[in-house]
Each structure stands twice: as C-alpha cells, then as structure tokens.
N, C-alpha and C. Protein backbone atom coordinates (compact mmCIF):
# COMPACT_ATOMS: atom_id res chain seq x y z
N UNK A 1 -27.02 -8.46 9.16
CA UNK A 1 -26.28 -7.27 9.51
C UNK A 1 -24.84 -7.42 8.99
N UNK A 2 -24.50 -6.44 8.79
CA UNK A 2 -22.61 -6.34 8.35
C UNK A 2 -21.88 -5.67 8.99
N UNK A 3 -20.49 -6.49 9.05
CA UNK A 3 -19.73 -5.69 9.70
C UNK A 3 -18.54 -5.10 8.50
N UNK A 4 -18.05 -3.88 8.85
CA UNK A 4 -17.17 -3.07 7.75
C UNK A 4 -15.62 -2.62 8.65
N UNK A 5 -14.98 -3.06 7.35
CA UNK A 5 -13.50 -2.72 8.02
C UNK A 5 -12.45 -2.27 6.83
N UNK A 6 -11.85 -1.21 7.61
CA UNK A 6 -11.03 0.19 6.63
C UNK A 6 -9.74 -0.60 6.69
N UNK A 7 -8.94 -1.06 5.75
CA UNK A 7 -7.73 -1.26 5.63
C UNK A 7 -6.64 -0.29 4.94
N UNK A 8 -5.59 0.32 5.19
CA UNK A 8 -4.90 1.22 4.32
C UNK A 8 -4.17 0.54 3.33
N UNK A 9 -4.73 0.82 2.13
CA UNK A 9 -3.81 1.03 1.09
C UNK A 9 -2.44 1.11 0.90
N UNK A 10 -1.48 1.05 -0.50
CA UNK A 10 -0.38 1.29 -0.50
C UNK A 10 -0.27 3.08 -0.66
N UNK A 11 0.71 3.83 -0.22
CA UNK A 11 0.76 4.92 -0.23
C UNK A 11 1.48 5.44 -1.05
N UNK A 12 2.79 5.21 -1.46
CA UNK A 12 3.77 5.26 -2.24
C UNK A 12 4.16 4.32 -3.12
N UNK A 13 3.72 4.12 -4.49
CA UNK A 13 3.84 2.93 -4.93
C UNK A 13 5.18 2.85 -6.15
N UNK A 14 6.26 2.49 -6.28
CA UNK A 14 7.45 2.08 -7.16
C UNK A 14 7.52 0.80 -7.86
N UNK A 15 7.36 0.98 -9.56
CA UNK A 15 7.78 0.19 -10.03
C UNK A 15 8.92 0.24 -10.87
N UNK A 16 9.02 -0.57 -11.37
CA UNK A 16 10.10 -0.49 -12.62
C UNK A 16 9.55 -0.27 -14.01
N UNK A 17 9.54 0.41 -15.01
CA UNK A 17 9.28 1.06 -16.05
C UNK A 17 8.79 -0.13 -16.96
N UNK A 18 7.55 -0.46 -16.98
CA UNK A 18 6.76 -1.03 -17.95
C UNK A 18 5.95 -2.17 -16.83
N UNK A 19 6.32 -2.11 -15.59
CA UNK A 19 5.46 -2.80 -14.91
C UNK A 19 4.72 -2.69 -13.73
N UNK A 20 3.90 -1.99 -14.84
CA UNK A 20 2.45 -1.31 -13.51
C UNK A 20 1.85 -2.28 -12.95
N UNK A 21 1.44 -3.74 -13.66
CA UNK A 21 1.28 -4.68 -13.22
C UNK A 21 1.59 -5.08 -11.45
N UNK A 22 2.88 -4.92 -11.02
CA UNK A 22 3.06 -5.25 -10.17
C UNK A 22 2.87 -4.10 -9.05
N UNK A 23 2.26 -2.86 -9.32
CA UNK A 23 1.34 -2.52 -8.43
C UNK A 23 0.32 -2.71 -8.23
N UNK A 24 -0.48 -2.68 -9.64
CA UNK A 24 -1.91 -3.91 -8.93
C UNK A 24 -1.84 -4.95 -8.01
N UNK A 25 -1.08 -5.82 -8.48
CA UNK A 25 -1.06 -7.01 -7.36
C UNK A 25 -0.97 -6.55 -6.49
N UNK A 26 0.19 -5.57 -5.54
CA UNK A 26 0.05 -4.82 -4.40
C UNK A 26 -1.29 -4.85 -3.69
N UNK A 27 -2.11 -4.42 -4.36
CA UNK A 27 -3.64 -4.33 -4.34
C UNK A 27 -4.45 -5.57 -3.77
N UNK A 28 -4.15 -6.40 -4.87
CA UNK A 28 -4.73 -7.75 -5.00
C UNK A 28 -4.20 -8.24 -4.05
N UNK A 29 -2.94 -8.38 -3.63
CA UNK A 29 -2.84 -9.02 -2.59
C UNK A 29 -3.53 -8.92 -0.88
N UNK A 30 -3.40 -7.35 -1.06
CA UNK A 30 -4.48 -6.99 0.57
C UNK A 30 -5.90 -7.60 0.36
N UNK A 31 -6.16 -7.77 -0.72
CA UNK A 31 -7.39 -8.16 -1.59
C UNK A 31 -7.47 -9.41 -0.69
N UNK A 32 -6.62 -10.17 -1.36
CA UNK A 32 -6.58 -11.74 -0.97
C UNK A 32 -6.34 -12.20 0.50
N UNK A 33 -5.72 -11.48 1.34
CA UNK A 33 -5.21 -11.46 2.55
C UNK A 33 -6.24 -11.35 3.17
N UNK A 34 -7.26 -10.51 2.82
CA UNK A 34 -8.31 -10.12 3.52
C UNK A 34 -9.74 -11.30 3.35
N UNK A 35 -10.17 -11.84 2.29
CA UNK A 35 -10.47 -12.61 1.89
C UNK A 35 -10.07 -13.95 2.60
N UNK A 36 -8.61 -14.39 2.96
CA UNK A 36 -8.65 -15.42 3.82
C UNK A 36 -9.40 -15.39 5.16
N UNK A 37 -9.65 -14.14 5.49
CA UNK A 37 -9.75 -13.90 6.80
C UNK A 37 -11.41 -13.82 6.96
N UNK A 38 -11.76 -14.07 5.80
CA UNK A 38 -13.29 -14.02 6.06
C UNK A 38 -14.13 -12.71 5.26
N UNK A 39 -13.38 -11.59 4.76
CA UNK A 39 -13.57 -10.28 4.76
C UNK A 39 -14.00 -10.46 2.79
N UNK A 40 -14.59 -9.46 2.66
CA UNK A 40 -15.34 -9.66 1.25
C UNK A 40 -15.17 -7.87 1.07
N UNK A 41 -14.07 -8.00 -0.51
CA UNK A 41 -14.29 -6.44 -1.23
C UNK A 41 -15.05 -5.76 -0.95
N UNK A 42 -15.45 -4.73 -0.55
CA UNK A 42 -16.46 -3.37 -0.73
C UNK A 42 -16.62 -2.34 -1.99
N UNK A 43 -15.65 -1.74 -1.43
CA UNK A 43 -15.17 -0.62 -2.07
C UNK A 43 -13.78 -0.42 -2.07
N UNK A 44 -12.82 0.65 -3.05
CA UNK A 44 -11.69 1.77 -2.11
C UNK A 44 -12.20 3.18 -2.05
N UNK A 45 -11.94 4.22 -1.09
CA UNK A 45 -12.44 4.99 -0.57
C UNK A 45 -10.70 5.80 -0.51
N UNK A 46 -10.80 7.28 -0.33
CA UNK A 46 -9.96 8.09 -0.16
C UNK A 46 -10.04 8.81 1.00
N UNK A 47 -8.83 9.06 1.58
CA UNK A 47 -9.41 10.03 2.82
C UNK A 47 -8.06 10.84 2.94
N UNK A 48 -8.40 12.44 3.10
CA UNK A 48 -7.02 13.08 3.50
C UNK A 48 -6.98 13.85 5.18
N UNK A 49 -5.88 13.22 5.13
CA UNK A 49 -5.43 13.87 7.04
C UNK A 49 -4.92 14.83 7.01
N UNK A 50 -5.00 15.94 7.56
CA UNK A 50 -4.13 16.65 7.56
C UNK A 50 -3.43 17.01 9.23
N UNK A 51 -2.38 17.06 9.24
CA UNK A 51 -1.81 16.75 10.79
C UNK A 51 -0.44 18.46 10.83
N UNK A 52 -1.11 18.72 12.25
CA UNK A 52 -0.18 19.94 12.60
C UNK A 52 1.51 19.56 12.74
N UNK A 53 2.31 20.58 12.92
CA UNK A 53 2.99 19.88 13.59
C UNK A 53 3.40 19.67 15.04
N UNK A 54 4.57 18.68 15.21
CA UNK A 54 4.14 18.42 16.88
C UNK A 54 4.18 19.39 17.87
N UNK A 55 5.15 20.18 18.10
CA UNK A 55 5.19 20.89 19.20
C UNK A 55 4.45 22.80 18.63
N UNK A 56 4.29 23.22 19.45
CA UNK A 56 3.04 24.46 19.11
C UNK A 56 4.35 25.71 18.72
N UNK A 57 5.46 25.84 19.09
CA UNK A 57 6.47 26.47 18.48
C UNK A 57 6.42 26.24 17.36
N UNK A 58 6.74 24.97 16.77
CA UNK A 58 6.87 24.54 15.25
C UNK A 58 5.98 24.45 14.44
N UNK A 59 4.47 25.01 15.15
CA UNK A 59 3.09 24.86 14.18
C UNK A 59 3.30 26.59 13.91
N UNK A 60 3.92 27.85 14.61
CA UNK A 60 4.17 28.90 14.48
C UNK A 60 4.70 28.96 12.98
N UNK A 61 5.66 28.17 12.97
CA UNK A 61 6.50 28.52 11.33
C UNK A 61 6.11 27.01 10.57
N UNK A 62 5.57 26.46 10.61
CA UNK A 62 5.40 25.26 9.31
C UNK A 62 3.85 25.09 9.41
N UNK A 63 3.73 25.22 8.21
CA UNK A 63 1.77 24.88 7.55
C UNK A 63 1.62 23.54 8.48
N UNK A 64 0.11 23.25 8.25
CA UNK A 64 -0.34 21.94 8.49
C UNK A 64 -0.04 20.71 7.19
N UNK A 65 0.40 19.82 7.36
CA UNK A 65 0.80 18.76 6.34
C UNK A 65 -0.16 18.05 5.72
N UNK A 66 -0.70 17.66 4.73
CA UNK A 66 -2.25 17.03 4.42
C UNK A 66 -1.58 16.02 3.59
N UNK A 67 -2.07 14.76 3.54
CA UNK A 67 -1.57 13.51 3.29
C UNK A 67 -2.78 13.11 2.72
N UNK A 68 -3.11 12.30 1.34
CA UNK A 68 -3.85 11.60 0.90
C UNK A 68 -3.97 10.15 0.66
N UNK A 69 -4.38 9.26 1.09
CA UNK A 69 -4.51 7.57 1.49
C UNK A 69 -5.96 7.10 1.02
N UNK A 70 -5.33 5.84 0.47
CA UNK A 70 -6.56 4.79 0.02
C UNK A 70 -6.93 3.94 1.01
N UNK A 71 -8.25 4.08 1.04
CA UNK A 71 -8.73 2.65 2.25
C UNK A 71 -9.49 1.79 0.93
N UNK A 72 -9.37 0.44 1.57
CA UNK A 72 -10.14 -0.19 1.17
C UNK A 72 -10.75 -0.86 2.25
N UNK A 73 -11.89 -0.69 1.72
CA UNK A 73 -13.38 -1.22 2.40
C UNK A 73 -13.82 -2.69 2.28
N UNK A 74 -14.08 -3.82 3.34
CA UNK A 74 -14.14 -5.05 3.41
C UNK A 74 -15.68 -5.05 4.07
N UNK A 75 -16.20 -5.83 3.77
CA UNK A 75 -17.32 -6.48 4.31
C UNK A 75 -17.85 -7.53 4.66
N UNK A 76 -18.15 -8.15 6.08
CA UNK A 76 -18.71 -9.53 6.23
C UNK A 76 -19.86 -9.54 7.19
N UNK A 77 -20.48 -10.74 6.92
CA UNK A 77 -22.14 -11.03 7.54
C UNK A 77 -21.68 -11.16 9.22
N UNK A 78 -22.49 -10.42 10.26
CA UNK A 78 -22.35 -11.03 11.42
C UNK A 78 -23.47 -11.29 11.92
C-alpha cells in the first residue's frame, strides 16, 4: 500500500537573467528534502484556489481572487 503527500511548490520564482538554473534547484531541493525523509518523487500536479474576500461587504465590490500553485506529489510504501 502507499502513502501520498502534496507538498507546495515555489510560487513566485526570481532569478537573475541567464540563470534559470537556479530555479530548478529550487525544485530539486524540495526534491531532496523530501527524499531524506523517506518520501519518493511522484509527480507535480497544479491546482487553482480561488478565495472570496474576507468580510461579505468586501465580496460586494471585489471579484473572487484565483491563485495557481504547484504541488508536488511524494510517495512511500506503508
């Protein structure tokens, strides 16, 4: 049997101009972090939220906000 676990992604990612490189690693590193812990790559997966806003006055005049995020998907034997 397996067990599965959603980690979030980076959301906003900044580099400096010629080194995309060091957003991968970004990557690689939750990669690896996760991996110490026992957890084995899956997949990445996308998911968008979209969230009102807080008080019901302020959902009167402002849209709902929709946000798009990477999970990545881990997997281990239990």
């Amino acid at each position: 049997m397996k067990q599965y676990k959603a980690v979030a992604g980076p959301q906003n990612i900044s580099v400096k101009k010629g080194d995309t490189q060091a957003a991968f690693n970004l990557f690689g590193d939750i990669i690896n972090r996760e991996a110490a812990g026992g957890w084995a790559y899956h997949s990445m997966e996308t998911i968008t939220v979209t969230e009102t806003p807080g008080c019901a006055l302020m959902a009167l005049f402002q849209p709902p906000v929709s946000t798009t995020y990477y999970m990545l998907i881990f997997e281990r034997d239990i």
